[in-house]
N, C-alpha and C. Protein backbone atom coordinates (compact mmCIF):
# COMPACT_ATOMS: atom_id res chain seq x y z
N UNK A 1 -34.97 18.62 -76.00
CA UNK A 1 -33.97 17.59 -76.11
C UNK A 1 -34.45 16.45 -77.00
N UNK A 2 -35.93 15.86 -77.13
CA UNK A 2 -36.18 15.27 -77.91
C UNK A 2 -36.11 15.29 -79.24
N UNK A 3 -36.39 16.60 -79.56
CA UNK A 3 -36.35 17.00 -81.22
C UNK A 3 -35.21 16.82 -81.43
N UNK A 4 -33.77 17.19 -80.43
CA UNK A 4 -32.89 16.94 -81.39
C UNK A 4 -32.24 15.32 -81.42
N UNK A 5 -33.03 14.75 -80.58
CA UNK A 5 -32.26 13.23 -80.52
C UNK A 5 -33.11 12.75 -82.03
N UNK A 6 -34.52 13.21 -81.83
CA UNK A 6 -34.98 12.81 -83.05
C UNK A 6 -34.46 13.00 -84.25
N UNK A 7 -33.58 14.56 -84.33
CA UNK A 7 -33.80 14.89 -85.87
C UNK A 7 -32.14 14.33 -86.26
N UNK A 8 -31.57 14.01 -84.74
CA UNK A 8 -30.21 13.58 -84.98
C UNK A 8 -30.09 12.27 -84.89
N UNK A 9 -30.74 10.87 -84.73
CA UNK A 9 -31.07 9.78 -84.55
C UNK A 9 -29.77 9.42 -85.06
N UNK A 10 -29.37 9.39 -86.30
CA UNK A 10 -28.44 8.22 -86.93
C UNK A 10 -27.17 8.77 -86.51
N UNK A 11 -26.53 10.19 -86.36
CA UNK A 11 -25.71 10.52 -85.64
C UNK A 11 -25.01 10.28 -84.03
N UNK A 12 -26.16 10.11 -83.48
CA UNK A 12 -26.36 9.49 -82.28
C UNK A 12 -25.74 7.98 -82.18
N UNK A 13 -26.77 7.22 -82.89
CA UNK A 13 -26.08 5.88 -83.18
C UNK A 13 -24.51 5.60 -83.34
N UNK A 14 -24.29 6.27 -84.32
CA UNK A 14 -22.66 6.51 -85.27
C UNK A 14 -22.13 6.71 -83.78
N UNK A 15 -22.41 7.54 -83.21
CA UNK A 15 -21.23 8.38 -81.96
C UNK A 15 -21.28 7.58 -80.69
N UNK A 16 -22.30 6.47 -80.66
CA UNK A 16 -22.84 5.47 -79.62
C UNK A 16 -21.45 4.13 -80.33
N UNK A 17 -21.57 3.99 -81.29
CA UNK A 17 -20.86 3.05 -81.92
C UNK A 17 -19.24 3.33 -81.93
N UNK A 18 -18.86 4.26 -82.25
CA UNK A 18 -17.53 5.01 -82.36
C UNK A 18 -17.16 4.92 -80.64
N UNK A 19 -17.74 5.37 -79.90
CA UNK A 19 -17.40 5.30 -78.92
C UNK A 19 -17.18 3.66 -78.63
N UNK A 20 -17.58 3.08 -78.43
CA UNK A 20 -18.01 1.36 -78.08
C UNK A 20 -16.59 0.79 -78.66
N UNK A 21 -16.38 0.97 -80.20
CA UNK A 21 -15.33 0.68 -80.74
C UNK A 21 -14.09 1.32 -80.19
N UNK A 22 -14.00 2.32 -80.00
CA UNK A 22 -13.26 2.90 -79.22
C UNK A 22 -12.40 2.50 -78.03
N UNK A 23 -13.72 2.09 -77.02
CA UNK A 23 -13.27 1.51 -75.70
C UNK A 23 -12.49 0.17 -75.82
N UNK A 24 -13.08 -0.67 -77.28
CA UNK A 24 -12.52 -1.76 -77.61
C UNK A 24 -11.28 -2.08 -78.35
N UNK A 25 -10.66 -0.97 -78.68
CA UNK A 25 -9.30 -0.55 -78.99
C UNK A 25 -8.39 -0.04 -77.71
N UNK A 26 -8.98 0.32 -77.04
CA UNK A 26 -7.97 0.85 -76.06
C UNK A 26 -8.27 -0.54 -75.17
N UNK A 27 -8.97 -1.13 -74.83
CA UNK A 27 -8.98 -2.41 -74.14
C UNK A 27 -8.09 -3.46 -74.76
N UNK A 28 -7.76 -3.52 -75.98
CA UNK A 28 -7.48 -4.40 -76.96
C UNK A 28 -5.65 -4.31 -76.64
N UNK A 29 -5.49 -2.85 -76.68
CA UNK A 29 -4.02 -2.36 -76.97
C UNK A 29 -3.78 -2.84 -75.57
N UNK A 30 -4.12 -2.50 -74.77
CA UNK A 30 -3.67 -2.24 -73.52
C UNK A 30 -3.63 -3.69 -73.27
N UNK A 31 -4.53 -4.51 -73.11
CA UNK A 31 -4.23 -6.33 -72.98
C UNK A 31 -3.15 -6.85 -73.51
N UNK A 32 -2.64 -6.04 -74.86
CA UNK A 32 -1.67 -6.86 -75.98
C UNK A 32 -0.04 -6.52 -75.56
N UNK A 33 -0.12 -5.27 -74.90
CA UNK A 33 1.31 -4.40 -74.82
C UNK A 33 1.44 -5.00 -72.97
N UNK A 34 0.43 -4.97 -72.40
CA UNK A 34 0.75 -4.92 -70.91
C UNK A 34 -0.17 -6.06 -70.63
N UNK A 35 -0.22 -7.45 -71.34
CA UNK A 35 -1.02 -8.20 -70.90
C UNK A 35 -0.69 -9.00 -70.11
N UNK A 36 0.45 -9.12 -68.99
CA UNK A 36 0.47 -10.11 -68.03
C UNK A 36 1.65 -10.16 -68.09
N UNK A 37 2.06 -10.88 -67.18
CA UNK A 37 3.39 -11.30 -66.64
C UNK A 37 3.96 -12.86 -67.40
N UNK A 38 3.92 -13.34 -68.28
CA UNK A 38 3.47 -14.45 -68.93
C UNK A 38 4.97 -15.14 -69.18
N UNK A 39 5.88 -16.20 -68.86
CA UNK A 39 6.94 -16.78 -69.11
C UNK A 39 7.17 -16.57 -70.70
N UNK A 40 8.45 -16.69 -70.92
CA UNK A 40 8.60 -16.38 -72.67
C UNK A 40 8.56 -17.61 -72.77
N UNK A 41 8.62 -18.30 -72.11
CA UNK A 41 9.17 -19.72 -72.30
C UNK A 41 7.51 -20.85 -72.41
N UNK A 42 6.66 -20.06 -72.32
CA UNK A 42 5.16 -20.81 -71.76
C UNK A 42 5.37 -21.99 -70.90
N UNK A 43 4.79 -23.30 -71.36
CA UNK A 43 5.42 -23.90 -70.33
C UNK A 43 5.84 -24.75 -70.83
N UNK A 44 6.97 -24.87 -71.70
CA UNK A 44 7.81 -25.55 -72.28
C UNK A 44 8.87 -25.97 -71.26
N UNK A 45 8.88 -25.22 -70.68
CA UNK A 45 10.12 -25.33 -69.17
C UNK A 45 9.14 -26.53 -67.72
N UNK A 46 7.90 -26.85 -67.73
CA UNK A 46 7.50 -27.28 -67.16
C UNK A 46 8.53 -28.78 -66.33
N UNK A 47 8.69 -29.04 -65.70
CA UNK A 47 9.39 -30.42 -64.62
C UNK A 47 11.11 -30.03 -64.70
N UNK A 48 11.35 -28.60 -65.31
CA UNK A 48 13.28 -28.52 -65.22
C UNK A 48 13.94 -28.28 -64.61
N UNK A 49 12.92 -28.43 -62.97
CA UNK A 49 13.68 -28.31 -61.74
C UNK A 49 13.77 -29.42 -61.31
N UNK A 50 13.29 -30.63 -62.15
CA UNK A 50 13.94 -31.90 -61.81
C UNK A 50 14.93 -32.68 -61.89
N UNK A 51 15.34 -31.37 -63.28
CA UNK A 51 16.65 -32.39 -64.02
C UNK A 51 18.11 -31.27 -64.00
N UNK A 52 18.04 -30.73 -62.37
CA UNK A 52 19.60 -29.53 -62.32
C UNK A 52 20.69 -30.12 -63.33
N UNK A 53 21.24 -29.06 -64.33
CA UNK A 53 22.87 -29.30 -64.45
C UNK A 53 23.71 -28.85 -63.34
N UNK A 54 24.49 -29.60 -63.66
CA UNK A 54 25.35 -29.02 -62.25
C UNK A 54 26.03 -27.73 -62.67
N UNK A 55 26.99 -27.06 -61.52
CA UNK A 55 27.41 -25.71 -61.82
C UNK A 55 28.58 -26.07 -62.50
N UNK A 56 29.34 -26.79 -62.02
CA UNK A 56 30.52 -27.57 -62.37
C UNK A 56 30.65 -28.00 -63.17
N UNK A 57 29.32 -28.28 -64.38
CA UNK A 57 29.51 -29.71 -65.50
C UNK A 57 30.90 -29.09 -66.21
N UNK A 58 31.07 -27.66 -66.35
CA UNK A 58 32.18 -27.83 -67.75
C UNK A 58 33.64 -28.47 -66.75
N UNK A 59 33.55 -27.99 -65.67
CA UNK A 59 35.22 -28.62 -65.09
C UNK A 59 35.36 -30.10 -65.30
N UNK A 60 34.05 -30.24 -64.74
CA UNK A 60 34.01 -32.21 -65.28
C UNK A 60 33.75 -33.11 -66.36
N UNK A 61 33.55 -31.98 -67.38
CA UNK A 61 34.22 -32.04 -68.77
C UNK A 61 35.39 -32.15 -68.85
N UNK A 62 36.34 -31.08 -68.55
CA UNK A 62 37.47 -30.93 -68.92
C UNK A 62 38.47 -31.30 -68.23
N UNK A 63 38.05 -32.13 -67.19
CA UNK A 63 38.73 -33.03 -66.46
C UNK A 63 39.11 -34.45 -67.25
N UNK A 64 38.00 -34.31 -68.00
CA UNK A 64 37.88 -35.98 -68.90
C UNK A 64 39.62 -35.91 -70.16
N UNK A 65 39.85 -34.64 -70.40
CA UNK A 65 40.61 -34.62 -71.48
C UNK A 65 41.93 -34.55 -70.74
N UNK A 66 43.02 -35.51 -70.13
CA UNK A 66 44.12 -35.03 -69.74
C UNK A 66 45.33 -35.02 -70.46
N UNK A 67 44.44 -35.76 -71.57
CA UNK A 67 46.17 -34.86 -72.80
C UNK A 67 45.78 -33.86 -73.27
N UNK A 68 45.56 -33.28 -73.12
CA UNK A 68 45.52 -31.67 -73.63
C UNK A 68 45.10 -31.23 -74.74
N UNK A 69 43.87 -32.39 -75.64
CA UNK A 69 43.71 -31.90 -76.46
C UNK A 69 42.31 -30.73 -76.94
N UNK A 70 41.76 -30.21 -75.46
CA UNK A 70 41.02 -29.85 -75.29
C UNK A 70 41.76 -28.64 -74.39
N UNK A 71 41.17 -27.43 -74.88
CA UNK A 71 42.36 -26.12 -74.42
C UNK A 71 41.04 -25.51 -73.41
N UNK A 72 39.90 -25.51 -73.74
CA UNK A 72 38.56 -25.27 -72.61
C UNK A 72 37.55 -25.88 -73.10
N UNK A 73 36.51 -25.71 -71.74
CA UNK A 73 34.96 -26.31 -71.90
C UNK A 73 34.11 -25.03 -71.58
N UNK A 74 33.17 -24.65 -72.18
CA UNK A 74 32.40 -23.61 -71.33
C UNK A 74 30.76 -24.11 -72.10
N UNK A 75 29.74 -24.18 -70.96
CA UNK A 75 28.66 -25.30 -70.97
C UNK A 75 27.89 -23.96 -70.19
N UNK A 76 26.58 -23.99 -71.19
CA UNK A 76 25.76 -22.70 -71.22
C UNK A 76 24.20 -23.23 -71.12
N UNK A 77 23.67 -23.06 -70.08
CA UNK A 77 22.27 -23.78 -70.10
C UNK A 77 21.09 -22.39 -70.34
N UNK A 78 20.52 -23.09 -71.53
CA UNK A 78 19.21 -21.60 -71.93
C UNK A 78 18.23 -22.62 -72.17
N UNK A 79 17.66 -22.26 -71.17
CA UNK A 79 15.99 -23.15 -71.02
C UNK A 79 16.44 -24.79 -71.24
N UNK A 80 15.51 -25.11 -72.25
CA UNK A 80 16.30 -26.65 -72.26
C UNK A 80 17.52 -27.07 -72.86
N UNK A 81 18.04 -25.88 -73.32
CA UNK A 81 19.03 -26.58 -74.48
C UNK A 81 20.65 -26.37 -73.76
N UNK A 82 21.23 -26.98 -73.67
CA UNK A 82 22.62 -26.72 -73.29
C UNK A 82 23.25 -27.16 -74.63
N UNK A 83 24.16 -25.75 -73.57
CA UNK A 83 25.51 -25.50 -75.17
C UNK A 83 26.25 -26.02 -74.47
N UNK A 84 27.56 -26.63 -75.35
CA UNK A 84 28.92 -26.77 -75.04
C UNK A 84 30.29 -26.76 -75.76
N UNK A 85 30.82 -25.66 -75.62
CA UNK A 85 31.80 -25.05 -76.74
C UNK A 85 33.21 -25.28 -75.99
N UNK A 86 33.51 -26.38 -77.16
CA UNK A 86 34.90 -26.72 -76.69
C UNK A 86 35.72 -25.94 -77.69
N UNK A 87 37.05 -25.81 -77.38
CA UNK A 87 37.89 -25.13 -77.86
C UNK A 87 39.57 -26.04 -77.73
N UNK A 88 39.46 -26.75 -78.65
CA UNK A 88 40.75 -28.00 -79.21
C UNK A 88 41.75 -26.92 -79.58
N UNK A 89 42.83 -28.19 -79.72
CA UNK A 89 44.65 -27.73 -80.21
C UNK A 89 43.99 -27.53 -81.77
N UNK A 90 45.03 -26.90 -81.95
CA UNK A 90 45.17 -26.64 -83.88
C UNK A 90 45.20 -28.44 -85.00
N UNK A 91 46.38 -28.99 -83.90
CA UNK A 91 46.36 -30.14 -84.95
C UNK A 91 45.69 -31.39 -84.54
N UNK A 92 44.09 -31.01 -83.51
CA UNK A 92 43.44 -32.00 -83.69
C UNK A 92 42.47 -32.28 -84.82
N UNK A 93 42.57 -33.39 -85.21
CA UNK A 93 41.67 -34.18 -86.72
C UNK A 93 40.50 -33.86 -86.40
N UNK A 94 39.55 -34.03 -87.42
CA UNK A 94 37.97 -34.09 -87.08
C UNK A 94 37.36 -35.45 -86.61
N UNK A 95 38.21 -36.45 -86.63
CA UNK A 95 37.30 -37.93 -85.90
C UNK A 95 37.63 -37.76 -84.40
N UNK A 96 38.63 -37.01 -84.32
CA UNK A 96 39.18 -36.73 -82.76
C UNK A 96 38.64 -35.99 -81.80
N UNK A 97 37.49 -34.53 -82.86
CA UNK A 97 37.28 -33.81 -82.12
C UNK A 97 35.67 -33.83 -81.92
N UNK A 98 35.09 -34.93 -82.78
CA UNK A 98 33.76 -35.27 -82.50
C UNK A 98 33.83 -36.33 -81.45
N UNK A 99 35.20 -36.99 -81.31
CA UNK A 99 35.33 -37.98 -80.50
C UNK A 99 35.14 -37.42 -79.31
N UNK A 100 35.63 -36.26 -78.65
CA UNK A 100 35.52 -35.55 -77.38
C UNK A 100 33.93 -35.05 -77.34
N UNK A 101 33.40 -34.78 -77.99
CA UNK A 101 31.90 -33.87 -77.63
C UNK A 101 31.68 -35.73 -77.31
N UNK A 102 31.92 -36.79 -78.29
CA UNK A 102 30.91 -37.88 -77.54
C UNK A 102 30.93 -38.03 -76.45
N UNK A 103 32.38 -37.83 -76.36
CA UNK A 103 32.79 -38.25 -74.74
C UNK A 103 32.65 -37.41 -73.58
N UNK A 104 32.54 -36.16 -73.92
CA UNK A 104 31.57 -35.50 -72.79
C UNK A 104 30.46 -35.82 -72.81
N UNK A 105 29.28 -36.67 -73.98
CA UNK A 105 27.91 -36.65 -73.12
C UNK A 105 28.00 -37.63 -72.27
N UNK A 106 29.24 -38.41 -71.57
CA UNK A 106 29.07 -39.01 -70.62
C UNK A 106 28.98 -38.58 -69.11
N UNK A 107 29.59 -37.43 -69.02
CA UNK A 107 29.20 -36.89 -67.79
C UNK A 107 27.96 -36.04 -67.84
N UNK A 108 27.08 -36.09 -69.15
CA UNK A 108 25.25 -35.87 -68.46
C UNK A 108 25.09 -37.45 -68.12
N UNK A 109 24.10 -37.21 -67.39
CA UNK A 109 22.48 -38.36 -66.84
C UNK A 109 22.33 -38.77 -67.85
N UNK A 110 21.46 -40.00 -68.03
CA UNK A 110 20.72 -40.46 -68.88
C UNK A 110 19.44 -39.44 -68.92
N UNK A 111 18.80 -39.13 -67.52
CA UNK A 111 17.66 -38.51 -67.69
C UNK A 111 17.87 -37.18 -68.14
N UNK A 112 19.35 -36.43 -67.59
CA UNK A 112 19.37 -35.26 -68.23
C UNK A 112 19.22 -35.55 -69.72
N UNK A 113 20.16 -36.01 -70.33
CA UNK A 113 19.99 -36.71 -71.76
C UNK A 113 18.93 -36.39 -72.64
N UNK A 114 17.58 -37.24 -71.98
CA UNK A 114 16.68 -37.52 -72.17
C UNK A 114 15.89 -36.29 -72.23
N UNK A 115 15.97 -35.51 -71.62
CA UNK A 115 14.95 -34.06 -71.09
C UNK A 115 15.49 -33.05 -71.84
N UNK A 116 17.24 -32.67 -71.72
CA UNK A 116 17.89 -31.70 -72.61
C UNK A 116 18.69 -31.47 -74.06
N UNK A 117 18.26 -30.93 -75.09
CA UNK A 117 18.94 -30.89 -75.99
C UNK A 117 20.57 -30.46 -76.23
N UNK A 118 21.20 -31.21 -76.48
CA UNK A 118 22.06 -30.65 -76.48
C UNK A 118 23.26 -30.11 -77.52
N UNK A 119 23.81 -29.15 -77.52
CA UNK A 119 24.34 -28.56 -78.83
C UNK A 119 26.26 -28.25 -78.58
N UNK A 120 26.75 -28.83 -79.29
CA UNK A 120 27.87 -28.79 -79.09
C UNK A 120 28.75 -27.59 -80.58
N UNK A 121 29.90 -26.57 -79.92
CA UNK A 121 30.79 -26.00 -80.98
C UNK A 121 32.22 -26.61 -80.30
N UNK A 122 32.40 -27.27 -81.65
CA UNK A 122 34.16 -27.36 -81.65
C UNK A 122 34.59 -26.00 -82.50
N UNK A 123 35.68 -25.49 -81.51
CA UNK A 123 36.27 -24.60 -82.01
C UNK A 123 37.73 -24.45 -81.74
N UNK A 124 38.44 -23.73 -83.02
CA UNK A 124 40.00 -24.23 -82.86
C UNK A 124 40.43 -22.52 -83.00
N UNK A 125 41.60 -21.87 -82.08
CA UNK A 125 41.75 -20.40 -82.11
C UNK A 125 43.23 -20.28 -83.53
N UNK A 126 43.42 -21.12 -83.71
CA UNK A 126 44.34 -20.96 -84.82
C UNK A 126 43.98 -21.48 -86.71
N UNK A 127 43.80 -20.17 -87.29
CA UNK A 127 43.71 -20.69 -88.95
C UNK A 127 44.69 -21.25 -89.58
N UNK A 128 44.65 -22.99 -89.56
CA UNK A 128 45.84 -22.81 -91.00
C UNK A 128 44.63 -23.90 -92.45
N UNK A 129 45.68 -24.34 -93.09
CA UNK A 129 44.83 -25.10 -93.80
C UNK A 129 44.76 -26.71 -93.83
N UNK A 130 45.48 -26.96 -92.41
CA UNK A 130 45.08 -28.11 -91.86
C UNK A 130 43.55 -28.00 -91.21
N UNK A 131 43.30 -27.20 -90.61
CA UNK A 131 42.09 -27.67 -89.89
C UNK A 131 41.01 -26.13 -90.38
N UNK A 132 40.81 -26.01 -91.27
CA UNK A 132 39.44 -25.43 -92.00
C UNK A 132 38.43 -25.85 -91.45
N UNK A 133 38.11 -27.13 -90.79
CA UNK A 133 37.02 -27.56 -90.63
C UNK A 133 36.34 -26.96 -89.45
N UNK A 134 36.74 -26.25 -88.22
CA UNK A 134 36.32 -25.48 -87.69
C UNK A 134 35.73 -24.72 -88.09
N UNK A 135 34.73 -23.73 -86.98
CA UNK A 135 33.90 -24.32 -86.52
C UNK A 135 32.98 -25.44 -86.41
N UNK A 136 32.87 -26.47 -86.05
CA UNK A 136 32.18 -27.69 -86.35
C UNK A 136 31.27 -27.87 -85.19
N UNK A 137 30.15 -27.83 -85.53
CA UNK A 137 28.73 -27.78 -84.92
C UNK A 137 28.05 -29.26 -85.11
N UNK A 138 27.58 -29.87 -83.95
CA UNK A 138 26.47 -31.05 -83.69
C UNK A 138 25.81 -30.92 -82.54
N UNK A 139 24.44 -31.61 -82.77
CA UNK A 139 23.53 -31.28 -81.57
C UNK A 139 22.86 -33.13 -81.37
N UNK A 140 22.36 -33.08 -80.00
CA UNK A 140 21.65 -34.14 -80.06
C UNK A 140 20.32 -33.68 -79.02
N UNK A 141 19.64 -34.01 -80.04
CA UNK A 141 18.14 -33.70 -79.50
C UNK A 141 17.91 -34.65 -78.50
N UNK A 142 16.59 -34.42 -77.25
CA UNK A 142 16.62 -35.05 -75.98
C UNK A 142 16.01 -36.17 -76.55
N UNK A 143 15.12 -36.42 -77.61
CA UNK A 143 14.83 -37.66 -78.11
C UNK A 143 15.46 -38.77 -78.80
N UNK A 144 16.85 -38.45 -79.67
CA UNK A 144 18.09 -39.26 -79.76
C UNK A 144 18.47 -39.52 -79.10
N UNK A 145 19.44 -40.72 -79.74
CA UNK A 145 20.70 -40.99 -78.88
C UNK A 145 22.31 -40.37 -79.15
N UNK A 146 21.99 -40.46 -80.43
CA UNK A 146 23.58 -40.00 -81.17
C UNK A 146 23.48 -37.89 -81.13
N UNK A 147 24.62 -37.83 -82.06
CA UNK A 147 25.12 -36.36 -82.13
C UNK A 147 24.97 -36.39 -83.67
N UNK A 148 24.08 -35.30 -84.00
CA UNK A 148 24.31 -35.37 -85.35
C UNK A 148 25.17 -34.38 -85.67
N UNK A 149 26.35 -34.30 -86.30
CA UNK A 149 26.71 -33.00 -87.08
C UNK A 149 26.33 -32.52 -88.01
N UNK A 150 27.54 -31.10 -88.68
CA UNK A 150 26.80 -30.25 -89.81
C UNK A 150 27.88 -30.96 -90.78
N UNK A 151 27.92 -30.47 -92.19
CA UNK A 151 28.63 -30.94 -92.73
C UNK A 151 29.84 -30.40 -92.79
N UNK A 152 30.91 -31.07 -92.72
CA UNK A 152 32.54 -30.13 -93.07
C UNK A 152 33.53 -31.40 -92.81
């Protein structure tokens, strides 16, 4: 057995090494594909059981609009960011219909405010060429105060 470890020395090595590398690929894969149970969210979500939306917020949205120029509210919470996609009459203007997203961030908190981003779609179910400007998208980050929109 000696002679041949001797006369095979560097082969030995190679197949000592190959192996080693080996174990360190399958250790490697296996950590990367099945490495834990790990939040997608890391902990970006950390204290957001302090700041509940309610279940209700869109009714008490759309409680705020009693002329009708608001046809629904539907208010979508994904991690920190809440959506809120209103859906206006055909012949509301665009100062009118940014006027309503302002006026729903009054039924958040200040602290919700403060903690959640929030992203608003005005949307209108009828095309004419009065109101093109739909879809109209603004968000206000939890560190503002205002709503910024997109352009249209």
């Amino acid at each position: 057995m000696k002679k041949v470890i001797q006369e095979n020395k560097v082969l030995f090595v190679l197949a000592v090494i190959l192996l080693i590398s080996f174990v360190l690929i399958v250790v490697g894969l296996v950590s990367y594909f099945y490495g834990g149970d790990t939040d997608p969210y890391g902990n970006r979500l950390d204290g957001i059981e302090d700041y509940p939306i309610s279940k209700n917020i869109d009714k008490d949205i759309m409680a705020m609009y009693e002329d009708g120029g608001v046809l629904s509210v539907d208010v979508d919470v994904k991690g920190k960011i809440v959506y809120v996609i209103m859906d206006v009459k055909a012949t509301t203007d665009k100062v009118t219909a940014r006027s309503y997203a302002t006026k729903a961030l009054t039924k958040f908190s200040d602290e919700e405010k403060n903690f959640y981003d929030i992203h608003f779609t005005i949307t209108c179910d009828t095309n004419t060429e009065e109101n093109k400007i739909y879809p109209m998208m603004g968000s206000k980050s939890a560190k503002r105060s205002n709503i910024s929109w997109t352009n249209n």
